[in-house]
Protein backbone atom coordinates (compact mmCIF):
# COMPACT_ATOMS: atom_id res chain seq x y z
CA UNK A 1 0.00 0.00 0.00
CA UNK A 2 1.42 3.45 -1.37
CA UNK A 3 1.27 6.33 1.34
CA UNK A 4 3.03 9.62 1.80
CA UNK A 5 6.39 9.58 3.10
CA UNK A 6 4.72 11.64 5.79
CA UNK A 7 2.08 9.11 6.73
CA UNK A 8 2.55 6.31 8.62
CA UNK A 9 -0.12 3.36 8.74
CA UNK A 10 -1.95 3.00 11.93
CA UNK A 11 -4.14 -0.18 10.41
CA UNK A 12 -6.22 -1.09 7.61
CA UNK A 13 -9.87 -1.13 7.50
CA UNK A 14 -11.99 -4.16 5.23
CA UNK A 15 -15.28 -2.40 3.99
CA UNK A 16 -17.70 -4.41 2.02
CA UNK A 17 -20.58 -2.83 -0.35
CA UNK A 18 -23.82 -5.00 -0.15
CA UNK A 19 -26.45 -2.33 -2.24
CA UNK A 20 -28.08 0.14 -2.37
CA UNK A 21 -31.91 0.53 -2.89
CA UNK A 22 -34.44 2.94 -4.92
CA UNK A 23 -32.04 5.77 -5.51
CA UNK A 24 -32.32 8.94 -7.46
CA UNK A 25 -33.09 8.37 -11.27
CA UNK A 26 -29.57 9.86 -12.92
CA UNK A 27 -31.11 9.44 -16.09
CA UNK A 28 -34.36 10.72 -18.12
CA UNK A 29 -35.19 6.94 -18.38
CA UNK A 30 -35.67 6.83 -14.99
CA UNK A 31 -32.85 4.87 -14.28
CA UNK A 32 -29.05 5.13 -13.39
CA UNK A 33 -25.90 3.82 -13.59
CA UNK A 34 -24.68 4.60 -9.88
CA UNK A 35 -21.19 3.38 -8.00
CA UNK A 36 -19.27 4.45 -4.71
CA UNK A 37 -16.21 6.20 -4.44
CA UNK A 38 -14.82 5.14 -0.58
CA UNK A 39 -12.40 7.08 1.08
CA UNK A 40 -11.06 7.66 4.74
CA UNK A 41 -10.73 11.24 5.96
CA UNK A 42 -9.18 12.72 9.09
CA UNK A 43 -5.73 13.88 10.50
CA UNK A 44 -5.31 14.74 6.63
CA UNK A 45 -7.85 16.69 5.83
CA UNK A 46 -11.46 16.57 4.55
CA UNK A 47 -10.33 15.06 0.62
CA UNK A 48 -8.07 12.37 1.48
CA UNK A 49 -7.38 11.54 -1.73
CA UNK A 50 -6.30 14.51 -2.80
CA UNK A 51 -3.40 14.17 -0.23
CA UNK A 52 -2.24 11.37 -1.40
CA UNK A 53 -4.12 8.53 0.43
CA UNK A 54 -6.11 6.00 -1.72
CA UNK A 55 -10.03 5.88 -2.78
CA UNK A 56 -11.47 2.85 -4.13
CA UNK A 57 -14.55 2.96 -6.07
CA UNK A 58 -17.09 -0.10 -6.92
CA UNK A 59 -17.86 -1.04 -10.49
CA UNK A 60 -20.93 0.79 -12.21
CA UNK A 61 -24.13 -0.91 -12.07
CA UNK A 62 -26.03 -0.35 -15.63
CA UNK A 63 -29.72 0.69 -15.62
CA UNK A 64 -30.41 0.43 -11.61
CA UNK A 65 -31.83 1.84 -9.28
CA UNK A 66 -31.24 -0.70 -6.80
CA UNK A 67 -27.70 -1.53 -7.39
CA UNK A 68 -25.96 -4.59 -5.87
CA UNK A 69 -22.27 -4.36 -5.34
CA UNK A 70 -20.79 -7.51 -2.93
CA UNK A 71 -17.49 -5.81 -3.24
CA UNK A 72 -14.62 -5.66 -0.85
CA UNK A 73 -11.48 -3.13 -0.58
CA UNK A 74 -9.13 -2.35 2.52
CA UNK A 75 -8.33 0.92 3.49
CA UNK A 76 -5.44 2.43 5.01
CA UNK A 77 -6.05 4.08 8.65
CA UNK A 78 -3.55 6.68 9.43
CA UNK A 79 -5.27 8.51 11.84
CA UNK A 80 -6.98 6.82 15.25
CA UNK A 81 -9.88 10.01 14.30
CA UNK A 82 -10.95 8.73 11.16
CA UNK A 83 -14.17 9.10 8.96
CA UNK A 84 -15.10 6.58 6.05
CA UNK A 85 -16.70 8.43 3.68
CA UNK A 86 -18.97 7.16 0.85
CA UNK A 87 -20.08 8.84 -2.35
CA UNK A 88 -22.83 7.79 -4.62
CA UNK A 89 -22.02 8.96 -7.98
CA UNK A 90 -24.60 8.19 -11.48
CA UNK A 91 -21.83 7.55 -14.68
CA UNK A 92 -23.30 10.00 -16.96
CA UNK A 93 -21.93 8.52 -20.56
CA UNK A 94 -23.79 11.25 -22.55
CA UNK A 95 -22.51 14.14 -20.59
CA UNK A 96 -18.98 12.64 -20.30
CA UNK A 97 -18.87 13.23 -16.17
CA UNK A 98 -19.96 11.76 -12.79
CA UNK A 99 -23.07 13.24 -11.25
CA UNK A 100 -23.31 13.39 -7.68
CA UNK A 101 -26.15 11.29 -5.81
CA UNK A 102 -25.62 11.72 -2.39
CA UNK A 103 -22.81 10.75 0.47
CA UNK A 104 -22.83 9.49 3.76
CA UNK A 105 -19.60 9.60 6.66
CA UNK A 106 -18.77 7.25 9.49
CA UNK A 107 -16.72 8.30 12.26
CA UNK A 108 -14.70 5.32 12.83
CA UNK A 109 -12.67 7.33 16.05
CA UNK A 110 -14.23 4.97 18.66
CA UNK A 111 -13.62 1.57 16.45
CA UNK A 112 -10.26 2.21 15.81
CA UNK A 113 -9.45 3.60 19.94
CA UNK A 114 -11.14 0.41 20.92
CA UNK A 115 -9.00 -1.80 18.70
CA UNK A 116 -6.00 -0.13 19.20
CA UNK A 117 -6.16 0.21 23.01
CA UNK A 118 -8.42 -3.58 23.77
CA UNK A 119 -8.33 -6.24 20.99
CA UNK A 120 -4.73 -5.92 19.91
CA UNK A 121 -3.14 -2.79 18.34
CA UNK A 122 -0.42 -1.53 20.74
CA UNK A 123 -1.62 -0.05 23.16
C-alpha cells in the first residue's frame, strides 16, 4: 500500500458494499448507472485523496436503481480520528462526467481507539 512519506499506517480497515436501494433516477429513463467512491478522511484533511491517500470505487451498475455491489477493498487508517466516507455517484456517458447522488460519513474514532487500546493494536 502506497502512502506519503509523511504518513505512517496506523491499520487497515476491510469495507464491504452490499447495495443500495431505490435511488435517485440519474437518467431521463428513470434509471441510473450509480457506483461508490470510498475514502477515509481525518488527521489529513477533509479530501483524502487529494493528499495522497487512496479511494477505491465499486464497479458501475447499468440501468439500476437498486444496485448490488458484494465488493470488498481495505483501506489504510492513518489517523486513530478517522471518517469513512462514501459517495454515490450516477456515470453519466452522454454528458462525459460523474453526477453526484448523495454521500454518507462514518466516524470510525471509537472503532479504531477500541482496537487499538483492547483487541490488539499496541496499546
Amino acid at each position: 500500500m502506497n502512502l506519503p512519506d509523511d504518513m505512517a499506517l496506523f491499520g487497515e480497515l476491510r469495507v464491504v458494499v452490499h447495495s443500495a436501494d431505490n435511488l435517485l433516477a440519474g437518467d431521463g429513463n428513470g434509471n441510473s448507472e450509480p457506483f461508490c467512491k470510498i475514502w477515509l478522511k481525518g488527521k489529513y484533511g477533509d479530501k483524502s485523496p487529494e493528499k495522497g491517500l487512496p479511494s477505491v470505487a465499486t464497479t458501475v451498475q447499468p440501468k439500476t436503481r437498486s444496485p448490488v455491489y458484494e465488493e470488498t477493498f481495505k483501506l489504510p487508517v492513518v489517523s486513530y480520528s478517522s471518517q469513512l466516507v462514501c459517495e454515490l455517484w450516477h456515470k453519466d456517458a452522454v454528458k462525459g462526467k460523474a453526477d453526484f447522488l448523495g454521500s454518507v460519513e462514518i466516524d470510525l474514532t471509537p472503532i479504531v481507539l477500541e482496537e487499538h487500546s483492547i483487541g490488539g493494536g499496541g496499546g
